[in-house]
C-alpha atoms as a PDB file:
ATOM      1  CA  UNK A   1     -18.117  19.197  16.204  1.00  0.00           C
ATOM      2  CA  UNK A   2     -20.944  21.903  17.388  1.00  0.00           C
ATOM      3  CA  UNK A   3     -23.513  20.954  19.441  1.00  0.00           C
ATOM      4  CA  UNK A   4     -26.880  20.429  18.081  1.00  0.00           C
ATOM      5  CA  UNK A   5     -28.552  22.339  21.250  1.00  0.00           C
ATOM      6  CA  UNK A   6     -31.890  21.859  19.937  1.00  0.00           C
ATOM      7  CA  UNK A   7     -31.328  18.373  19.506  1.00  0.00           C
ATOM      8  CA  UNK A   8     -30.199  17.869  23.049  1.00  0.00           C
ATOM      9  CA  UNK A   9     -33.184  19.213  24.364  1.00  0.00           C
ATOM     10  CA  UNK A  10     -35.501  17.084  22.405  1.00  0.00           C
ATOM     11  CA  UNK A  11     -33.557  14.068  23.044  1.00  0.00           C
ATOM     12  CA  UNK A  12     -33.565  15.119  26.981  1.00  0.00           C
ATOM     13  CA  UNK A  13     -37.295  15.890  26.989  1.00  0.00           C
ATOM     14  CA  UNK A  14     -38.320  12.221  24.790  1.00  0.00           C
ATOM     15  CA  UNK A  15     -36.252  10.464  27.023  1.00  0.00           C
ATOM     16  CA  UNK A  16     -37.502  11.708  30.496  1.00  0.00           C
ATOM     17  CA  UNK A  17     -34.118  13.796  31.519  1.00  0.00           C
ATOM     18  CA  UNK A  18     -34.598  15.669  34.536  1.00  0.00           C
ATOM     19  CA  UNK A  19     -31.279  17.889  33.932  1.00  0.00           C
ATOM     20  CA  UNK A  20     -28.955  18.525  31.167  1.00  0.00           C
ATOM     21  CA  UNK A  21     -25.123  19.086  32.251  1.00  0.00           C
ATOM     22  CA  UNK A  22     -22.960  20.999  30.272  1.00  0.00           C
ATOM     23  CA  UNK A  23     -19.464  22.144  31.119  1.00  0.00           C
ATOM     24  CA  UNK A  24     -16.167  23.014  29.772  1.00  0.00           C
ATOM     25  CA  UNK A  25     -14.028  20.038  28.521  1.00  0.00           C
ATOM     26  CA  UNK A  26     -16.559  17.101  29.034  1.00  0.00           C
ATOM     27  CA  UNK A  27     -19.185  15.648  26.823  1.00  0.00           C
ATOM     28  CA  UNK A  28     -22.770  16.638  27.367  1.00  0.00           C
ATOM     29  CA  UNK A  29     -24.214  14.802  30.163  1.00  0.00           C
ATOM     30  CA  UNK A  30     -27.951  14.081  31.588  1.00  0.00           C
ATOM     31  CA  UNK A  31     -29.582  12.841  34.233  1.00  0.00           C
ATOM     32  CA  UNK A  32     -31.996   9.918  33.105  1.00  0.00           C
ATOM     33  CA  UNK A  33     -33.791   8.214  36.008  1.00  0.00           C
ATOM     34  CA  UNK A  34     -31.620   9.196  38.490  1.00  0.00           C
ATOM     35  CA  UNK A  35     -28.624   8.353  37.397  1.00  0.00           C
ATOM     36  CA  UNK A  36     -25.782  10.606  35.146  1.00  0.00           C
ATOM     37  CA  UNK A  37     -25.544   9.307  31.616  1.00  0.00           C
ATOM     38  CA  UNK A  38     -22.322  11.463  29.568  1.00  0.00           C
ATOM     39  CA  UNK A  39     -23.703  11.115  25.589  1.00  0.00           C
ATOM     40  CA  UNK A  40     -21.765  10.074  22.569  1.00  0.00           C
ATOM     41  CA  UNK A  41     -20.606  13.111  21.762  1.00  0.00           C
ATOM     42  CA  UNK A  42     -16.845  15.102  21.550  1.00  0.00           C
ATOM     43  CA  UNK A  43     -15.876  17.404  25.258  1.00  0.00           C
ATOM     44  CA  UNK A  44     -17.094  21.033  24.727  1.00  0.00           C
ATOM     45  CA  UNK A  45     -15.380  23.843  23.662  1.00  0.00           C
ATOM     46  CA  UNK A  46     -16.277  26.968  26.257  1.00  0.00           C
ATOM     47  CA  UNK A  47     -17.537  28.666  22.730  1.00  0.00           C
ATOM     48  CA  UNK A  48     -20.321  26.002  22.404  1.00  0.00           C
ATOM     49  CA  UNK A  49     -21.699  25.880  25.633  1.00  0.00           C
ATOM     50  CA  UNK A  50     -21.303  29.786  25.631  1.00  0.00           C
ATOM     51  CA  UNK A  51     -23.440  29.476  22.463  1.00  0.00           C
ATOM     52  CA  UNK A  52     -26.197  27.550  23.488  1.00  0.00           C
ATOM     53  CA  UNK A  53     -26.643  29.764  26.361  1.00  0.00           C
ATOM     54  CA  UNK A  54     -27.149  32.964  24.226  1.00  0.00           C
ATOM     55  CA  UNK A  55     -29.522  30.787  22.971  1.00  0.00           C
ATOM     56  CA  UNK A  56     -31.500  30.050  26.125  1.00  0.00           C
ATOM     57  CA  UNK A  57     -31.062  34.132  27.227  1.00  0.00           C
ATOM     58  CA  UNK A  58     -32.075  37.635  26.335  1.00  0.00           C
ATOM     59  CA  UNK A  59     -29.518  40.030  24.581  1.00  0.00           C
ATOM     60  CA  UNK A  60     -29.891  42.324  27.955  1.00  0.00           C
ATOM     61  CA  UNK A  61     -29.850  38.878  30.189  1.00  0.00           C
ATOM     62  CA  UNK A  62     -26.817  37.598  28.318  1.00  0.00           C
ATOM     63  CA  UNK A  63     -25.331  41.607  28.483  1.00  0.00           C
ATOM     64  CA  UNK A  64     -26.034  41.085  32.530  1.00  0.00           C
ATOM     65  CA  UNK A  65     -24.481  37.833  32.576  1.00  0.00           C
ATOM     66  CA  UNK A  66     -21.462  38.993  30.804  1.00  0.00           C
ATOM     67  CA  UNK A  67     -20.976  41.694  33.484  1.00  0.00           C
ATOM     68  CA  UNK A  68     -21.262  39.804  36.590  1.00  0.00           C
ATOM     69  CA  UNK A  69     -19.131  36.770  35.314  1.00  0.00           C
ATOM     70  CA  UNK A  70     -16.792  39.450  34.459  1.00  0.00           C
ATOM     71  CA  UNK A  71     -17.229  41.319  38.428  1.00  0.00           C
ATOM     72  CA  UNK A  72     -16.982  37.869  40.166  1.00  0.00           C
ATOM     73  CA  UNK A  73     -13.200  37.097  38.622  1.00  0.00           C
END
């Protein structure tokens, strides 16, 4: 199942989440008062939370990005 990145932000933002956690092979996960809450949902695929982060970037950011990941292997 794909994320619904939109979706994750509005549910962070109405509930009062002060971070959103996403990584590689775990479910999305938040910080809600404090404390780390994983949500309902199936462990990411790299490809999804590569997704939403061409989302959240530039085409020359994401171009940048690409590059230095690719430098600091």
């Amino acid at each position: 199942m794909a994320i619904d990145f939109e979706g994750l932000l509005r549910f962070a933002t109405e509930n009062g989440a002060s971070d959103i956690f996403l990584k590689t092979g775990a479910p999305p996960t938040v910080r809600l008062n404090g404390h780390i809450r994983k949500l309902d949902h199936p462990n990411l695929a790299n490809e999804e939370i590569e997704g939403a982060a061409r989302k959240m970037m530039s085409a020359d950011d994401w171009v940048l990005a690409t590059i230095l990941n690719a430098i600091s292997k």
